[in-house]
Protein backbone atom coordinates (compact mmCIF):
# COMPACT_ATOMS: atom_id res chain seq x y z
CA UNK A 1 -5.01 -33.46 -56.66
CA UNK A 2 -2.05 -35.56 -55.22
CA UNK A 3 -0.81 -32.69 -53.34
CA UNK A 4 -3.99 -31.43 -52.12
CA UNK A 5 -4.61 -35.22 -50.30
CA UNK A 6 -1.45 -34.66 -48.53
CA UNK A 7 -1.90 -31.64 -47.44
CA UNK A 8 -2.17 -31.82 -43.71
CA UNK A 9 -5.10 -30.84 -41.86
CA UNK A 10 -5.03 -28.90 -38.66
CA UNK A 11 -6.99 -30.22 -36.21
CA UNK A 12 -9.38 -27.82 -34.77
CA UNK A 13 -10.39 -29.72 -31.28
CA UNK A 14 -8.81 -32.19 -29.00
CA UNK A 15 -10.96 -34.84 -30.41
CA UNK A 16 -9.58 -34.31 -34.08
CA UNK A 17 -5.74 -35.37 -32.43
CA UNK A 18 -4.87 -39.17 -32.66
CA UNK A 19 -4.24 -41.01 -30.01
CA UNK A 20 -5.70 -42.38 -26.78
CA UNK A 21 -6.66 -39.98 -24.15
CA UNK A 22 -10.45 -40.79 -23.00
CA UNK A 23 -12.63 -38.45 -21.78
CA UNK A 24 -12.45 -39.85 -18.00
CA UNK A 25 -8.48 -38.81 -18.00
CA UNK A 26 -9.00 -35.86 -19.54
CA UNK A 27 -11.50 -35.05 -16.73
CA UNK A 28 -8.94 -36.43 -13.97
CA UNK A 29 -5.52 -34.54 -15.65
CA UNK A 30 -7.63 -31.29 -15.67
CA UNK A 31 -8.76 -31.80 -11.86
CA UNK A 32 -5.27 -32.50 -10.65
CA UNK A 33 -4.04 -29.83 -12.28
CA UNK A 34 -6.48 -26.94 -11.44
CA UNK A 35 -6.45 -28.89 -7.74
CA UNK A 36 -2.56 -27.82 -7.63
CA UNK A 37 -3.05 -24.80 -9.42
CA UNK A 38 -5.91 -23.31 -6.45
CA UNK A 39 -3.33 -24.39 -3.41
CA UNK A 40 -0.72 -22.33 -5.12
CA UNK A 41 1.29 -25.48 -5.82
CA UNK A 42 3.99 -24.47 -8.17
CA UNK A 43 6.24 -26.41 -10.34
CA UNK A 44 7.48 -28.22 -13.92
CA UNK A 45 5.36 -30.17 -16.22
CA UNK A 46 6.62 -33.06 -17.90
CA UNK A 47 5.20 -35.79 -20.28
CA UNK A 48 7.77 -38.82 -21.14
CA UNK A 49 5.93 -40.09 -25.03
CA UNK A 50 3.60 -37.59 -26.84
CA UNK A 51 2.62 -39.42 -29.96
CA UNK A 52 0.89 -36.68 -31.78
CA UNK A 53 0.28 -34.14 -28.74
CA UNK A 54 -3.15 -35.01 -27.78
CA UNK A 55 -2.40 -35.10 -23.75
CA UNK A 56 0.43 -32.66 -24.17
CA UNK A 57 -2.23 -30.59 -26.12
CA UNK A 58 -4.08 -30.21 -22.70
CA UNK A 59 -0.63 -30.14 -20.29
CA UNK A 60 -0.19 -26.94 -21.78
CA UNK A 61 -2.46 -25.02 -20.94
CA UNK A 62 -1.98 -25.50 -17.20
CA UNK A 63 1.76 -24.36 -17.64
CA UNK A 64 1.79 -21.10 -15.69
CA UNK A 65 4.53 -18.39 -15.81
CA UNK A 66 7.67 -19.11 -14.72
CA UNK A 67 6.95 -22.94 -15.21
CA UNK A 68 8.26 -25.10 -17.89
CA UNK A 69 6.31 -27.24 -19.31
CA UNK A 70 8.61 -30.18 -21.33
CA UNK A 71 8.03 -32.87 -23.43
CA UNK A 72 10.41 -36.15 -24.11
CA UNK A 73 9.99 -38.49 -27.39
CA UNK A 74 12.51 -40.35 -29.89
CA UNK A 75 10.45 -38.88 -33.04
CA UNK A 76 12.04 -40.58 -35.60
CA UNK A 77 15.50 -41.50 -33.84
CA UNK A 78 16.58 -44.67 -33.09
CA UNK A 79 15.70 -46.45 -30.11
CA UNK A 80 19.05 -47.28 -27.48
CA UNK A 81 18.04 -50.98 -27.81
CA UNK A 82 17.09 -53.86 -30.53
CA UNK A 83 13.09 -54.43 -28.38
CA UNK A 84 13.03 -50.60 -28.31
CA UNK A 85 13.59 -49.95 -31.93
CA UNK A 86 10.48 -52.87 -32.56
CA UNK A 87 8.47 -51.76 -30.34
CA UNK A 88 8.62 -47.63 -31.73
CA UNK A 89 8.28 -49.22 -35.07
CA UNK A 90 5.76 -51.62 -34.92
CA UNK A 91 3.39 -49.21 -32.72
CA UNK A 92 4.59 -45.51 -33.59
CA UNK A 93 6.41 -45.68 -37.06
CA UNK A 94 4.10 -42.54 -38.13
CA UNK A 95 5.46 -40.35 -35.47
CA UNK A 96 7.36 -37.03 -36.71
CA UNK A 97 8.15 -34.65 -34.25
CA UNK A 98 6.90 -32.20 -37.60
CA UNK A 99 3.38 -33.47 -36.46
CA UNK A 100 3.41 -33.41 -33.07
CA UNK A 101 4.72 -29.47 -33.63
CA UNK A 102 2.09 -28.86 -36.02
CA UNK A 103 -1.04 -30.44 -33.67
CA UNK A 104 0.26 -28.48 -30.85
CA UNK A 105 0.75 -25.28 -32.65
CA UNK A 106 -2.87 -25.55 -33.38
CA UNK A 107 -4.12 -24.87 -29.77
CA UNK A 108 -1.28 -23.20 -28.43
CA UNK A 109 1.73 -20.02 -29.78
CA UNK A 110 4.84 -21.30 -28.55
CA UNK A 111 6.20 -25.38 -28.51
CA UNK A 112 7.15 -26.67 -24.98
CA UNK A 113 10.26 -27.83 -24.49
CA UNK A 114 10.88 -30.85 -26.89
CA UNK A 115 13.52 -33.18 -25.53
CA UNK A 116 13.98 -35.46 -28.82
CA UNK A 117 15.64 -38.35 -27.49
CA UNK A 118 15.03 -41.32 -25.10
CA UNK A 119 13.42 -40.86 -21.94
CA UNK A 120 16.27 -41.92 -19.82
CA UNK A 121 18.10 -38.59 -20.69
CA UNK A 122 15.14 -36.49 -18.75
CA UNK A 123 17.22 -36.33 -15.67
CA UNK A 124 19.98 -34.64 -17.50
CA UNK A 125 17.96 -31.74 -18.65
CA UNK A 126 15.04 -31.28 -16.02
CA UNK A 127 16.32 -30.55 -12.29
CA UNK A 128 15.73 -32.87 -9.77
CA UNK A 129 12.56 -32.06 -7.56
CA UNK A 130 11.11 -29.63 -9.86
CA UNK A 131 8.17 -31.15 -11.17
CA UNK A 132 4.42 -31.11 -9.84
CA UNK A 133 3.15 -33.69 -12.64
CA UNK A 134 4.66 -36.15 -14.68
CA UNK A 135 2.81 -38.28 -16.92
CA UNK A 136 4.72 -41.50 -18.23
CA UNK A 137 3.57 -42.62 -21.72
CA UNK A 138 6.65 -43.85 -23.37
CA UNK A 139 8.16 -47.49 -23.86
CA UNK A 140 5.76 -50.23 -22.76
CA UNK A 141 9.00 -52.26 -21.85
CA UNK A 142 9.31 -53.10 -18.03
CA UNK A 143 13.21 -52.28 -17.98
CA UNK A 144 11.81 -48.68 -19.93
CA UNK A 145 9.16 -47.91 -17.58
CA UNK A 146 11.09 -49.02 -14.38
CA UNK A 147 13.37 -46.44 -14.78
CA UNK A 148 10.76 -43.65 -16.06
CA UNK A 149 9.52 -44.47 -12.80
CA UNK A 150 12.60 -44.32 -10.72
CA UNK A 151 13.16 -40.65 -13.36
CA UNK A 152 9.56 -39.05 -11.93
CA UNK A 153 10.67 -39.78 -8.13
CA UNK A 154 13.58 -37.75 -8.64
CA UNK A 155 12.05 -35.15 -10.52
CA UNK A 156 8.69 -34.53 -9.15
CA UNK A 157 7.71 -32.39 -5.72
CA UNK A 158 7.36 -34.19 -2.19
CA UNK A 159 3.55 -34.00 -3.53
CA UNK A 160 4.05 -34.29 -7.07
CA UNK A 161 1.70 -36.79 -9.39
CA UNK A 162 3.14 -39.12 -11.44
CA UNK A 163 0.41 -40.82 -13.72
CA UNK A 164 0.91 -43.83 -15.90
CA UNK A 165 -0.58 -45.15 -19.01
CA UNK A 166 -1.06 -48.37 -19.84
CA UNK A 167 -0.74 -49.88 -16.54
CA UNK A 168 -3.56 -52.68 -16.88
CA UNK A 169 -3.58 -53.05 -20.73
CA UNK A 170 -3.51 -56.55 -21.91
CA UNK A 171 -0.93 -55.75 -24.02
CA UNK A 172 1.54 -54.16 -21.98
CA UNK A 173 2.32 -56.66 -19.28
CA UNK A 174 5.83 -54.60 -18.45
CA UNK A 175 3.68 -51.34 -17.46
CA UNK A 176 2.01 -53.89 -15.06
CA UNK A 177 4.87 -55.22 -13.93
CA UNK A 178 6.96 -51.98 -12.95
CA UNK A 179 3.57 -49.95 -11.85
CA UNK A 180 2.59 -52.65 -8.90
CA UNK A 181 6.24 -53.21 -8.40
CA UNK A 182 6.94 -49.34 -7.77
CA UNK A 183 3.70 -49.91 -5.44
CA UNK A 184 5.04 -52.68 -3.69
CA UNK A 185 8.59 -51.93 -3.05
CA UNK A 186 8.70 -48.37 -4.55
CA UNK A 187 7.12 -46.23 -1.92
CA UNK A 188 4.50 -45.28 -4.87
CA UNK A 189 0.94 -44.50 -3.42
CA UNK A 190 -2.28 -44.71 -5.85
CA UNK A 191 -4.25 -42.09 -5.11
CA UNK A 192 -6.73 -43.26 -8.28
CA UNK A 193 -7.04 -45.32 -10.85
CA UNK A 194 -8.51 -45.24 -14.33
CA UNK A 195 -9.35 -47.66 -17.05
CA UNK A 196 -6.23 -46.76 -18.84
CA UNK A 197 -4.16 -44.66 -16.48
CA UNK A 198 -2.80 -45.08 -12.60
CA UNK A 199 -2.54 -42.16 -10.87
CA UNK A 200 0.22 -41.66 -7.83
CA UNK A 201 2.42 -40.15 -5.49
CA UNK A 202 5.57 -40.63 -3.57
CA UNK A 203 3.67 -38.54 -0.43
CA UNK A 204 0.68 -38.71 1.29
CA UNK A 205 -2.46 -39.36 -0.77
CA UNK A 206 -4.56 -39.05 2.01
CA UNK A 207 -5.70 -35.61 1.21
CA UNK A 208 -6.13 -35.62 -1.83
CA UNK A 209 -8.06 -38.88 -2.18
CA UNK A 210 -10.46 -37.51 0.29
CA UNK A 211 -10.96 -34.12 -2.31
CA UNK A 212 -11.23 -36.26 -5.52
CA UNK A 213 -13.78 -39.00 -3.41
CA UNK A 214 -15.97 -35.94 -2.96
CA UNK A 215 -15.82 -34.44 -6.28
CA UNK A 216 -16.44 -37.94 -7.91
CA UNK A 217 -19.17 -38.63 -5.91
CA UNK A 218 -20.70 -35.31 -7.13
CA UNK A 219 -20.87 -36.60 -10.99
CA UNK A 220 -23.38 -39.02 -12.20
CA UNK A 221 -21.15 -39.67 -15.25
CA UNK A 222 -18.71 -41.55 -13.39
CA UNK A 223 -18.56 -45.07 -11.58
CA UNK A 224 -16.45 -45.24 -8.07
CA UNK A 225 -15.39 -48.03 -6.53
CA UNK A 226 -13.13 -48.14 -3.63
CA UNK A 227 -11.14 -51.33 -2.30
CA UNK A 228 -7.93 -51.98 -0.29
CA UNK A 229 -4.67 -54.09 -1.05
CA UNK A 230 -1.62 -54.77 0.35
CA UNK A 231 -1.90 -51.54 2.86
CA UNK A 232 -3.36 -49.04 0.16
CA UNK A 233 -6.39 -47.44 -0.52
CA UNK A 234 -7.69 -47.98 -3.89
CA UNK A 235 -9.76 -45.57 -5.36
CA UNK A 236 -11.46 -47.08 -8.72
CA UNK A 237 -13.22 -44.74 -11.63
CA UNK A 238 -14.93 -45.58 -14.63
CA UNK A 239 -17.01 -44.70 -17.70
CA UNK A 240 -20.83 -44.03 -16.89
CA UNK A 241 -21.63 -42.34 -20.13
CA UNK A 242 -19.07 -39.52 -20.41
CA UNK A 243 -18.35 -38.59 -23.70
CA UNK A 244 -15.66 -39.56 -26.07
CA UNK A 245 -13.91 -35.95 -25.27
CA UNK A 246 -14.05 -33.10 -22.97
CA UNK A 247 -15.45 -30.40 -25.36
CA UNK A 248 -12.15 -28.05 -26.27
CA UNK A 249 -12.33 -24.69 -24.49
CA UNK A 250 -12.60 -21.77 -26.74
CA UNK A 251 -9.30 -20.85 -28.67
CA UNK A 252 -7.61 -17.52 -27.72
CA UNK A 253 -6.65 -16.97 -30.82
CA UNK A 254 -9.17 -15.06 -33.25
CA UNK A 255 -10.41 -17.27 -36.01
CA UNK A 256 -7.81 -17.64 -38.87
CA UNK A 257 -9.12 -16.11 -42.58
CA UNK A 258 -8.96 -18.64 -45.37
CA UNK A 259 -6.05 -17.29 -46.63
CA UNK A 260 -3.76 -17.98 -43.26
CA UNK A 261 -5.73 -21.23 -42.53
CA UNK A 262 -3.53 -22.22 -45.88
CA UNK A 263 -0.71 -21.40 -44.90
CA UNK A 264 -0.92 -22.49 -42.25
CA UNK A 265 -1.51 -26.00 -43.49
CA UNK A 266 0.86 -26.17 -45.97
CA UNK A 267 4.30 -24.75 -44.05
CA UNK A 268 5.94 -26.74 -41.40
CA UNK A 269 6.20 -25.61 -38.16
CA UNK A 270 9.12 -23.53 -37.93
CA UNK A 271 7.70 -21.32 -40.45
CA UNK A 272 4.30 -21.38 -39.34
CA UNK A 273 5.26 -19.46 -36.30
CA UNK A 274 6.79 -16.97 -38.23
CA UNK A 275 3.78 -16.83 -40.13
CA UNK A 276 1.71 -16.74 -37.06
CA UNK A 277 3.42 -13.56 -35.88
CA UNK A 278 3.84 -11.43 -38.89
CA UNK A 279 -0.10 -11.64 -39.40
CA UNK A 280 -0.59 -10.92 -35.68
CA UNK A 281 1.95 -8.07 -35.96
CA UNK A 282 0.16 -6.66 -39.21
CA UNK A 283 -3.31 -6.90 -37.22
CA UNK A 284 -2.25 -4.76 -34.44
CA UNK A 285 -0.47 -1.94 -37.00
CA UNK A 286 -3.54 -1.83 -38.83
């Protein structure tokens, strides 16, 4: 009985992945991303901090041939510095990069590309200018986030998005701090923002403020506010009844039999893989 209770279970929708992703962002991340994908705007995806995959879980799926879609966490490595190494403890001491592997494996064949490491090594293994969407979710620490900030201006497209978490939260005043600084004397430009997430670009948001105003204003399950400051347009959205999570689109994988469902579970992820394409081999012989 002991080893059946830690047996891990696979999730089987986004909702069934820890972490914080609400419904409104998952909304907003899909509509920037199919947005880019209809002009024919090509590049990199890139997510600095994946906890246990639930965003990265959705980044994935807009990866499109000949794109690379990568991923940057510490796992369970050390932090460079002493607040670091509290912070990753206090907040994300269950983090494996075994279960990130595993939740993503669940909606997806193959693993990004998992940079295990610190975030400021992401400029030494994704070019410069290569990116059409970064998402920043790592190290709530203003010296951290400053430079993840400084990191997606050198990596992202002349109309990249960056978007970043945590940038109002009362308990992550150095997000605050480095977003509104980046605004102020950055040359960042909201195009919207969320209850959790800010969402930017180092060119014109003009555009595509005007595009997202009209598809907002098309949904009765969002609130829209817009204001100005300081020279910028600020385009607010909120909850107005959406659900906890954006129902999971059908898998494309055909429904596992009890048999591979357990193995599944049980094998790490390496092995699942292999496990994954043996019985998807045998299917096709037979």
């Amino acid at each position: 009985m002991a080893n059946a209770q830690q047996t891990p279970v696979l999730p089987g929708e986004l909702g069934d992945v820890p972490g914080w992703f609400p419904a409104l962002d998952q909304t907003l991340f899909t509509w920037f991303l199919q947005r880019q994908e209809s002009l024919g705007q090509r590049g990199d995806l890139l997510e600095l901090g994946v906890y246990l995959g639930k965003s990265a879980i959705l980044l994935g799926r807009h990866s499109r041939p000949g794109e690379t879609f990568t991923v940057c966490d510490l796992f369970e490595d050390d932090a460079p510095d002493g607040a670091n190494q509290a912070e990753s403890s206090k907040s994300y001491g269950s983090l494996t990069r075994q279960a990130f592997e595993r939740n993503y494996l669940s909606f997806h064949d193959t693993l990004p590309q998992v940079v295990q490491g610190p975030s400021s090594v992401i400029t030494d293994v994704v070019a410069a200018g290569s990116c059409r969407f970064v998402h920043i979710d790592a190290s709530h620490l203003y010296e951290h986030v400053h430079d993840d900030i400084g990191a997606a201006r050198e990596l992202l497209v002349p109309d990249g998005i960056v978007v970043l978490d945590d940038f109002r939260s009362e308990h992550t005043p150095g997000v605050s701090v480095a977003t509104w600084e980046a605004v102020l004397n950055r040359g960042l430009r909201p195009v919207c923002l969320s209850t959790q997430k800010l969402y930017g670009t180092w060119g014109d948001p003009e555009g595509v403020q005007e595009e997202l105003l009209g598809m907002l204003r098309g949904r009765a399950d969002c609130g829209l506010s817009v204001q100005e400051a300081a020279g910028h347009r600020l385009v607010r959205v909120r909850y107005r009844g959406m659900p906890k999570s954006q129902p999971r689109p059908q898998p494309k994988r055909r429904p596992r039999s009890r048999v591979r469902g357990i193995a599944v579970d049980l094998l790490p992820p390496v092995v699942t893989r292999a496990v994954r394409a043996s019985l998807k081999a045998r299917a096709g012989g037979g």
